[in-house]
N, C-alpha and C. Protein backbone atom coordinates (compact mmCIF):
# COMPACT_ATOMS: atom_id res chain seq x y z
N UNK A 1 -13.77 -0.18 21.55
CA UNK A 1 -12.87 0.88 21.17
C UNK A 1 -12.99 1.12 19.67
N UNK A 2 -12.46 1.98 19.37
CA UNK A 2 -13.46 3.10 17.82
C UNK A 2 -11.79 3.19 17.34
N UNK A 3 -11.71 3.63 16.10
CA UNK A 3 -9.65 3.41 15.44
C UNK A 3 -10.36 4.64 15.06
N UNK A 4 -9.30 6.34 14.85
CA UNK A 4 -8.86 6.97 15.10
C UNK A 4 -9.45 8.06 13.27
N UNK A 5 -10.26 8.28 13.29
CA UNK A 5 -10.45 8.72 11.99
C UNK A 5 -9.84 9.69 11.13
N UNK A 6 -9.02 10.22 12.60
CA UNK A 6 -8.29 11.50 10.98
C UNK A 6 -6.92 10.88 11.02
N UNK A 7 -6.67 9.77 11.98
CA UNK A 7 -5.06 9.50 11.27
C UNK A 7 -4.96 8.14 10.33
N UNK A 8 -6.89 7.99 9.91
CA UNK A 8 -6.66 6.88 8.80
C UNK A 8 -6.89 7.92 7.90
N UNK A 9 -7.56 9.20 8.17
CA UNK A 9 -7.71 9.67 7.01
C UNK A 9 -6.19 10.42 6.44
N UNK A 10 -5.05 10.90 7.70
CA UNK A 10 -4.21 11.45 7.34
C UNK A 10 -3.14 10.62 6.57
N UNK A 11 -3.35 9.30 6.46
CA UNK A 11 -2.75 7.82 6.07
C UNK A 11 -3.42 8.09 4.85
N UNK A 12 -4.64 7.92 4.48
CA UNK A 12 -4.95 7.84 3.11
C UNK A 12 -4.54 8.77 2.42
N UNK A 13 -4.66 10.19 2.81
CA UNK A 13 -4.12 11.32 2.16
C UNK A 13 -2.09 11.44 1.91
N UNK A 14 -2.03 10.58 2.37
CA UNK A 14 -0.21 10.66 2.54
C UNK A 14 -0.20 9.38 1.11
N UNK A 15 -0.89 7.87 0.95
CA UNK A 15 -1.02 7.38 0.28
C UNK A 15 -0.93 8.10 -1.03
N UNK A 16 -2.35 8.70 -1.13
CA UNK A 16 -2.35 9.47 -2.46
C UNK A 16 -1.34 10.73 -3.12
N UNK A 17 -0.82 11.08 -1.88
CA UNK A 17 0.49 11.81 -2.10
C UNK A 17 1.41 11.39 -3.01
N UNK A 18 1.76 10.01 -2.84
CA UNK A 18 2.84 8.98 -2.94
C UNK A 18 2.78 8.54 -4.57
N UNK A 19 1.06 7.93 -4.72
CA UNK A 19 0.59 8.15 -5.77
C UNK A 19 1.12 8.55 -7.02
N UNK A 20 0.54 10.03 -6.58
CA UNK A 20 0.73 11.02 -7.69
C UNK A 20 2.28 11.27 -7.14
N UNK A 21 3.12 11.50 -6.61
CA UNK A 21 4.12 11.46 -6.84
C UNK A 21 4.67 10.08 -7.68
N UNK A 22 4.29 9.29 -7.78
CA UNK A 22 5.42 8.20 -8.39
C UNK A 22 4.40 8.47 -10.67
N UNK A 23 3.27 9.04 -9.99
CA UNK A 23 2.49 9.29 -11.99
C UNK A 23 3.27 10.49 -12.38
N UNK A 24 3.33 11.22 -11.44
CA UNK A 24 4.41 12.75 -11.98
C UNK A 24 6.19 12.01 -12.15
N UNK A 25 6.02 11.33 -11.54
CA UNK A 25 7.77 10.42 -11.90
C UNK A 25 7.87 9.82 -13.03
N UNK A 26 7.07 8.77 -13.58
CA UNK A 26 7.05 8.26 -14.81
C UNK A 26 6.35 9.11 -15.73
N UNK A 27 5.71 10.01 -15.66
CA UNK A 27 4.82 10.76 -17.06
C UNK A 27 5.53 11.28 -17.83
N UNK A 28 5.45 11.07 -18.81
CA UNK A 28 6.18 11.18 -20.27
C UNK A 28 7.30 10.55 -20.46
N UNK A 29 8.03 9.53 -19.43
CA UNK A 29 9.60 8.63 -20.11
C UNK A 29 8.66 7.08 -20.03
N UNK A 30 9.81 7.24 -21.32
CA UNK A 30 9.50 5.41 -21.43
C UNK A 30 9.76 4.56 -21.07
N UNK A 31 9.57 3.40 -21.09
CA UNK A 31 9.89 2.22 -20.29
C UNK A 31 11.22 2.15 -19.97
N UNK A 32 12.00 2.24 -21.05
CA UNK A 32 13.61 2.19 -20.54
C UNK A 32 13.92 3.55 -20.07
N UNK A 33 13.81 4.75 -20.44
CA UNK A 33 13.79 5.82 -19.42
C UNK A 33 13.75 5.70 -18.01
N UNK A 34 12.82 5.03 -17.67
CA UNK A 34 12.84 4.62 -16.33
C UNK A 34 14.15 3.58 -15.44
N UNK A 35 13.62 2.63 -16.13
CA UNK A 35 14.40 0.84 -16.15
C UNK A 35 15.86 1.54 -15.91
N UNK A 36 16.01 1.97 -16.68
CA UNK A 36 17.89 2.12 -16.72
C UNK A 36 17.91 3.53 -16.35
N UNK A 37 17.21 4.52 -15.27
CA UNK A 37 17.73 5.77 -14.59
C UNK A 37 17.75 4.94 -13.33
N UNK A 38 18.91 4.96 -12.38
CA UNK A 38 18.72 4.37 -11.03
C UNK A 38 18.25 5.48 -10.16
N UNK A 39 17.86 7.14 -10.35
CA UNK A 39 17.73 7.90 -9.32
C UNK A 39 16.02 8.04 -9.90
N UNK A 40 15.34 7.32 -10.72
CA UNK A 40 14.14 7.20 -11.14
C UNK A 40 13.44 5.78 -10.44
N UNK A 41 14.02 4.82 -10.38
CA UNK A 41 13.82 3.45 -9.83
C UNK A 41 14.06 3.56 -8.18
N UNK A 42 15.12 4.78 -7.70
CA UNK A 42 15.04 4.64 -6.33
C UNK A 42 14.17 5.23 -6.01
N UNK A 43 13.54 6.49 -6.47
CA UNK A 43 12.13 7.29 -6.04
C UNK A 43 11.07 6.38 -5.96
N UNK A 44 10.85 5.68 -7.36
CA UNK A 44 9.99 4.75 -7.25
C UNK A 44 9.53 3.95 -6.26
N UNK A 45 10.82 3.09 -5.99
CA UNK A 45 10.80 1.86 -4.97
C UNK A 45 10.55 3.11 -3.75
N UNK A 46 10.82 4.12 -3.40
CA UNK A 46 10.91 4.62 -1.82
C UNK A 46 9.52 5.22 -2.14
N UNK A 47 8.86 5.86 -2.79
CA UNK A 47 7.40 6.00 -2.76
C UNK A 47 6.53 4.99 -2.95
N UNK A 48 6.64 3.59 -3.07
CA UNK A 48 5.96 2.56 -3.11
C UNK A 48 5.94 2.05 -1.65
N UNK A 49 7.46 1.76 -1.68
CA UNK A 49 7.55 1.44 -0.37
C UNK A 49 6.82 2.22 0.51
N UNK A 50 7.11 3.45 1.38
CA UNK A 50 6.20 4.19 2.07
C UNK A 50 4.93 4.10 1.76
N UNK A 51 4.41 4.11 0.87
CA UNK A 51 2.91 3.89 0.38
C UNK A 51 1.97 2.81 1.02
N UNK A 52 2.94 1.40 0.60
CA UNK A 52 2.72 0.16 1.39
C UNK A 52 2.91 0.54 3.15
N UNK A 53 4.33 0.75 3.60
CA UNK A 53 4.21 1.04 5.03
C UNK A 53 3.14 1.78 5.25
N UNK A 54 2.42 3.21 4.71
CA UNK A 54 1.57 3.25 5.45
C UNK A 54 -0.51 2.96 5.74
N UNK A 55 -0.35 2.03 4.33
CA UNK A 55 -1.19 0.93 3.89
C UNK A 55 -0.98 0.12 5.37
N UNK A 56 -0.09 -0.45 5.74
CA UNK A 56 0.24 -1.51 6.93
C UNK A 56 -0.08 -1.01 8.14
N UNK A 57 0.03 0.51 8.17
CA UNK A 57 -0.69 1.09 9.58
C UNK A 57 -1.73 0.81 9.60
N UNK A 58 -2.54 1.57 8.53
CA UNK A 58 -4.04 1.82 8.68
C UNK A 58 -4.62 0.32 9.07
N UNK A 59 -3.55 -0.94 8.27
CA UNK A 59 -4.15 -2.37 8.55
C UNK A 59 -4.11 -2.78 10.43
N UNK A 60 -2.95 -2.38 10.76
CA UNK A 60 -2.36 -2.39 12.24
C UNK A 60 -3.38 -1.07 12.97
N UNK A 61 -3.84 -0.21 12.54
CA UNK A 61 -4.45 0.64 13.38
C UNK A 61 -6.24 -0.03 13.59
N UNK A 62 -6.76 -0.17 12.41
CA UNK A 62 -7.72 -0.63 12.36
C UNK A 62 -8.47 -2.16 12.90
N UNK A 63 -7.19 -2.81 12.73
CA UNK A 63 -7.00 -4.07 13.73
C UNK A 63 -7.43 -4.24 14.96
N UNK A 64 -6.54 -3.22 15.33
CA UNK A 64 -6.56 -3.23 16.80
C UNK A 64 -7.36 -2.28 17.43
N UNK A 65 -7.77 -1.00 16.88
CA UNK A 65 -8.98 -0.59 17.64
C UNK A 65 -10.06 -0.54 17.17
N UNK A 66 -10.66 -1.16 15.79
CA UNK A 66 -11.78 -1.31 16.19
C UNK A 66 -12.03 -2.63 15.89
N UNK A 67 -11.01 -3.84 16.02
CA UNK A 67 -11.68 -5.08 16.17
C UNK A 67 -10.95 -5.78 17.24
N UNK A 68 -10.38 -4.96 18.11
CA UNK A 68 -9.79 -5.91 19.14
C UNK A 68 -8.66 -6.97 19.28
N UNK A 69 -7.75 -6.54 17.73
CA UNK A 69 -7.03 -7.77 17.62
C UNK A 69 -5.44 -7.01 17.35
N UNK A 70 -4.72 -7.47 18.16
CA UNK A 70 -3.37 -6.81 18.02
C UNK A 70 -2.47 -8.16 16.98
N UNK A 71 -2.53 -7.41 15.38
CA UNK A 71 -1.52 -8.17 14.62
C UNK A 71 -0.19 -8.41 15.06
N UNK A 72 0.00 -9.77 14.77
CA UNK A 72 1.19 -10.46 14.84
C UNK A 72 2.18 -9.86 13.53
N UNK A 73 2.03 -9.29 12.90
CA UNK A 73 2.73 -9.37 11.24
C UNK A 73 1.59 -8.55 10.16
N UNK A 74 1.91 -7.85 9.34
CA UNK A 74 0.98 -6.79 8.09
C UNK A 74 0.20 -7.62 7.33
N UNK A 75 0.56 -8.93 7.39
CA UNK A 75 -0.35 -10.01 6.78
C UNK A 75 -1.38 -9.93 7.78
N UNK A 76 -1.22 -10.56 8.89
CA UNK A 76 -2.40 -10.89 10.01
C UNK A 76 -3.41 -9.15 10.17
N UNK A 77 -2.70 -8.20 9.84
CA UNK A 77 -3.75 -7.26 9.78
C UNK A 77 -4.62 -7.08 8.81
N UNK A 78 -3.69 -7.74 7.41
CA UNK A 78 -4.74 -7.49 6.19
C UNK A 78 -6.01 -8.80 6.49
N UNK A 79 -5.52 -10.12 7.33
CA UNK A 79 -6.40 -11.00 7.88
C UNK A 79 -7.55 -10.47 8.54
N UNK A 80 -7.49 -9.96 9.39
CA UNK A 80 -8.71 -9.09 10.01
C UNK A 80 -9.67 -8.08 9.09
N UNK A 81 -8.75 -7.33 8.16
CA UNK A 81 -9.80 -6.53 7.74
C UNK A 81 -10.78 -7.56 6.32
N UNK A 82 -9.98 -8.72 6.50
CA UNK A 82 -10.90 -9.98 5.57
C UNK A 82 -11.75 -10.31 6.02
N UNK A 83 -11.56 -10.88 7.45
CA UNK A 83 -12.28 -11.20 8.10
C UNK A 83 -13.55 -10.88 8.58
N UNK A 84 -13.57 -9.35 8.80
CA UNK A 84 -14.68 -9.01 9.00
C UNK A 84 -15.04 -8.12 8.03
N UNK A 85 -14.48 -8.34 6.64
CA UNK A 85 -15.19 -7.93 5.37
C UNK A 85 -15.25 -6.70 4.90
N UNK A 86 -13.97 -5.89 5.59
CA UNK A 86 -13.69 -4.47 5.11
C UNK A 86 -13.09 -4.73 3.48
N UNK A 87 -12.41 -5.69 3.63
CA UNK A 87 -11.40 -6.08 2.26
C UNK A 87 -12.30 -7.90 1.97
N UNK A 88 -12.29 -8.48 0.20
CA UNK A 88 -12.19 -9.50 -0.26
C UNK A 88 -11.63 -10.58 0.17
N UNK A 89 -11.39 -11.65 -0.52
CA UNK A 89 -10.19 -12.69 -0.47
C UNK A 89 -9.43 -11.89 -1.68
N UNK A 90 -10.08 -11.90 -2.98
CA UNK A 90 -8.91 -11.21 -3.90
C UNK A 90 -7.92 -9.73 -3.58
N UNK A 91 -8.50 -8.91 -2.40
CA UNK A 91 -7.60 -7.62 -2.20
C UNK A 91 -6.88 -8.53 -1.03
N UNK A 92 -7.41 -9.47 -0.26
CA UNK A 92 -6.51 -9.52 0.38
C UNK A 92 -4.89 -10.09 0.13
N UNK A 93 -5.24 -10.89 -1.11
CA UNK A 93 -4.21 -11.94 -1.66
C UNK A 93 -3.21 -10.68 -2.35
N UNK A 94 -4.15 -9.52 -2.99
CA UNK A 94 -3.35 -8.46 -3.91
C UNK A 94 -2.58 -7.33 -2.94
N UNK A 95 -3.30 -7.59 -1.81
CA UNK A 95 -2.30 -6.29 -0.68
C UNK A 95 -1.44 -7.38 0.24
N UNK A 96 -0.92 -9.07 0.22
CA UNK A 96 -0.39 -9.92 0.74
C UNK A 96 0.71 -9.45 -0.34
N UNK A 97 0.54 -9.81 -1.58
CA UNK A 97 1.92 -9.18 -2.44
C UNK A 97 2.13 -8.00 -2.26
N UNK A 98 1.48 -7.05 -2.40
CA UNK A 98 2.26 -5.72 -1.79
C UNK A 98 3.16 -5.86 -0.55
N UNK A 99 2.58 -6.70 0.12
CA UNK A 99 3.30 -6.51 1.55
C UNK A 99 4.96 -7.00 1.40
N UNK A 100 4.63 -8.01 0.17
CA UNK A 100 6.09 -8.96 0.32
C UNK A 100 6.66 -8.60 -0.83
N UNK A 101 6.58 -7.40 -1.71
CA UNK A 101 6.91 -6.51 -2.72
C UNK A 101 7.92 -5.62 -1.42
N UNK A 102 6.98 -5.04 -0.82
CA UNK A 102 7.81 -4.37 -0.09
C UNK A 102 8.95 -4.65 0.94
N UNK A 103 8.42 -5.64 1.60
CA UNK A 103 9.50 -6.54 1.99
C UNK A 103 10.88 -6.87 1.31
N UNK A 104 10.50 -7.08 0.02
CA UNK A 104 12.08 -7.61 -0.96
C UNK A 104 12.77 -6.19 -1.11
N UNK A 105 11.72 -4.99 -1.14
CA UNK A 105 12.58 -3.54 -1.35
C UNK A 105 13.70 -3.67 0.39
N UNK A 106 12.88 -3.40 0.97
CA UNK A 106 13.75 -3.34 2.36
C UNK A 106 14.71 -3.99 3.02
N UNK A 107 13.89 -5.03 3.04
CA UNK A 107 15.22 -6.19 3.63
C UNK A 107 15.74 -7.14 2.54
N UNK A 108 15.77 -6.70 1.25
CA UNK A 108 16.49 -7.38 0.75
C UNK A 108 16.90 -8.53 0.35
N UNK A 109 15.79 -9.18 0.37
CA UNK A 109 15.32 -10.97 0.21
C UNK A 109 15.96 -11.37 -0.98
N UNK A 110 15.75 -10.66 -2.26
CA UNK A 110 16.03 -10.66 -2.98
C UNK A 110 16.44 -9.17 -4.03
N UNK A 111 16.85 -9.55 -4.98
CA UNK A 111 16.80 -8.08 -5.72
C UNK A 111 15.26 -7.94 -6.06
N UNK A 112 14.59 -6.76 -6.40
CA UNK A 112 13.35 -6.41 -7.13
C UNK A 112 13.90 -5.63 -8.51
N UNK A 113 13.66 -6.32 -9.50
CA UNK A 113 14.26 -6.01 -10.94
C UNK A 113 13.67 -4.59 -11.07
N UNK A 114 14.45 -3.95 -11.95
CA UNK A 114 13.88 -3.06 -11.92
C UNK A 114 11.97 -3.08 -13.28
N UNK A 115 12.14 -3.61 -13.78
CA UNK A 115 11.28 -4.54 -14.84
C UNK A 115 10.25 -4.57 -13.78
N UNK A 116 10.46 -4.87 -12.70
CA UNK A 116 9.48 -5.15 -11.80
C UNK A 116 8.46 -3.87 -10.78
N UNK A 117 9.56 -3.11 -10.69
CA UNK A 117 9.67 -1.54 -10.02
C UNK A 117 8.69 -1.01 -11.11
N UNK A 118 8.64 -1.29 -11.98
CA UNK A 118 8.23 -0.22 -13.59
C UNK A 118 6.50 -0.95 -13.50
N UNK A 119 6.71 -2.69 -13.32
CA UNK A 119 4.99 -3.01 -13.45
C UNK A 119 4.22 -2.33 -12.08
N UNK A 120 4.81 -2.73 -11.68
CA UNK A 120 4.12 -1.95 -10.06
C UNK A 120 3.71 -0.37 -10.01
N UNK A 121 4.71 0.08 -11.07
CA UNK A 121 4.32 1.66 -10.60
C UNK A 121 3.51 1.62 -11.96
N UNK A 122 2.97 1.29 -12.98
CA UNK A 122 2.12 1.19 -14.42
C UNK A 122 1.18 0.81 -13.97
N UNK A 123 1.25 -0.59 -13.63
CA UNK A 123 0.05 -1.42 -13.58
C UNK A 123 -1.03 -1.80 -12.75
N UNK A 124 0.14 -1.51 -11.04
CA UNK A 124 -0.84 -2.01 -10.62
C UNK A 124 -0.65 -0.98 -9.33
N UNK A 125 -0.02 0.82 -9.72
CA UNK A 125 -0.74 1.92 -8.37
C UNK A 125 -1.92 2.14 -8.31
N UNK A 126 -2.95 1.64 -9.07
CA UNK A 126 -4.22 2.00 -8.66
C UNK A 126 -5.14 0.92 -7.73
N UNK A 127 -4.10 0.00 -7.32
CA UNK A 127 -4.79 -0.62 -5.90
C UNK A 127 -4.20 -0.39 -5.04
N UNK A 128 -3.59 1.13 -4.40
CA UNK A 128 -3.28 1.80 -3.56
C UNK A 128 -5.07 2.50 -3.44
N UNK A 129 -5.70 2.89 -4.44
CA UNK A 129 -7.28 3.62 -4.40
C UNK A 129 -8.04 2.57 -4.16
N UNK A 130 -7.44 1.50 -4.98
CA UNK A 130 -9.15 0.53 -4.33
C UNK A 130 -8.78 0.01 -2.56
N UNK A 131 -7.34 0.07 -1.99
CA UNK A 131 -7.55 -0.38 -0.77
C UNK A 131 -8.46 1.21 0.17
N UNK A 132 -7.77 2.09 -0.46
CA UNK A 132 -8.16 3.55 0.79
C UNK A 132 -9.75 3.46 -0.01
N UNK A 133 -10.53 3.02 -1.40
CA UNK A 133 -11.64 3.55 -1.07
C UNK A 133 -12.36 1.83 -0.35
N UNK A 134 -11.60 0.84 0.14
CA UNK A 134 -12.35 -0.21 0.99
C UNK A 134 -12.46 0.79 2.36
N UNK A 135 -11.26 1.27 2.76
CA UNK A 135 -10.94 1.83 3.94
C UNK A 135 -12.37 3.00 4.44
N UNK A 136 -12.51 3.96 3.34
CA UNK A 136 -13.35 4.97 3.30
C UNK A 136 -15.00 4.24 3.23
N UNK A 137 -15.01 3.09 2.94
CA UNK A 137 -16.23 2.61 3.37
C UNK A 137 -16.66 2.49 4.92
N UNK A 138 -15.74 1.80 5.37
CA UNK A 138 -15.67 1.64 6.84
C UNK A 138 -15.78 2.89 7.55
N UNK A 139 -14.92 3.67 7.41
CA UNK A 139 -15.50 5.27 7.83
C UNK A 139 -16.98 5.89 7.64
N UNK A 140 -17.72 5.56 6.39
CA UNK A 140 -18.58 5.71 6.42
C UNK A 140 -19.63 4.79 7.24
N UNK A 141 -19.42 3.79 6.96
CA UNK A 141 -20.62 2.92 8.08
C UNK A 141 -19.94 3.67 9.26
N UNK A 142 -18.86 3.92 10.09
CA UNK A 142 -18.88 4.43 11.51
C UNK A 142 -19.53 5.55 11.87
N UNK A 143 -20.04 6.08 10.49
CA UNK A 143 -20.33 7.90 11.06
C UNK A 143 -22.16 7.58 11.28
């Protein structure tokens, strides 16, 4: 069985949506601009979040149809695409914290500072591109 190419591609394109929505959110305020607006930190966290959820499909879609393996958990999907070498050990360890980044937004494990909301959306949205261009490899070997 073959995983579904335009709804990873409609996943990646919703990703990059998210993206550039959260660079058009921070462009031009400063660090505390951000930090201390709470209707700036909730956009944030809810376009990250979604970003990640639908990072976790494409992991759960790809899983299961084209390697046969129905994930237990968004970890065990980023496991598979390790496994058979769509993704590193280092993306996998760097999209394992995303997963549990997002996790603390949702259910609430803990607070996510906002200090924290601010590195994530600076530092480190551009491994939202390096996971969709691992993803867009795999598309290409299928065609």
């Amino acid at each position: 069985m073959c995983f579904d190419e335009e709804r990873i591609l409609a996943k990646a394109a919703f990703i990059r949506e998210q993206v550039k929505a959260i660079q058009d959110l921070i462009a031009d305020r400063s660090k505390e601009a951000i930090i201390y607006d709470q209707w700036v930190l909730k956009g944030l966290k809810y376009s990250l979040q979604i970003a990640i959820e639908a990072m976790i499909d494409m992991g759960y879609h790809i899983s299961a149809k084209q390697f046969a393996h129905a994930p237990v958990d968004a970890r065990d999907a980023f496991r598979v695409l390790l496994t058979n070498q769509i993704i590193g050990q280092e993306e996998f360890e760097l999209y394992s914290s995303m997963i549990g980044f997002r996790n603390r937004i949702v259910h609430g494990y803990q607070e996510v500072s906002p200090e924290r909301v601010y590195e994530v959306a600076i530092e480190e949205i551009e491994d939202f591109n390096r996971f969709i261009n691992s993803i867009l490899k795999l598309l290409s070997k299928k065609s």
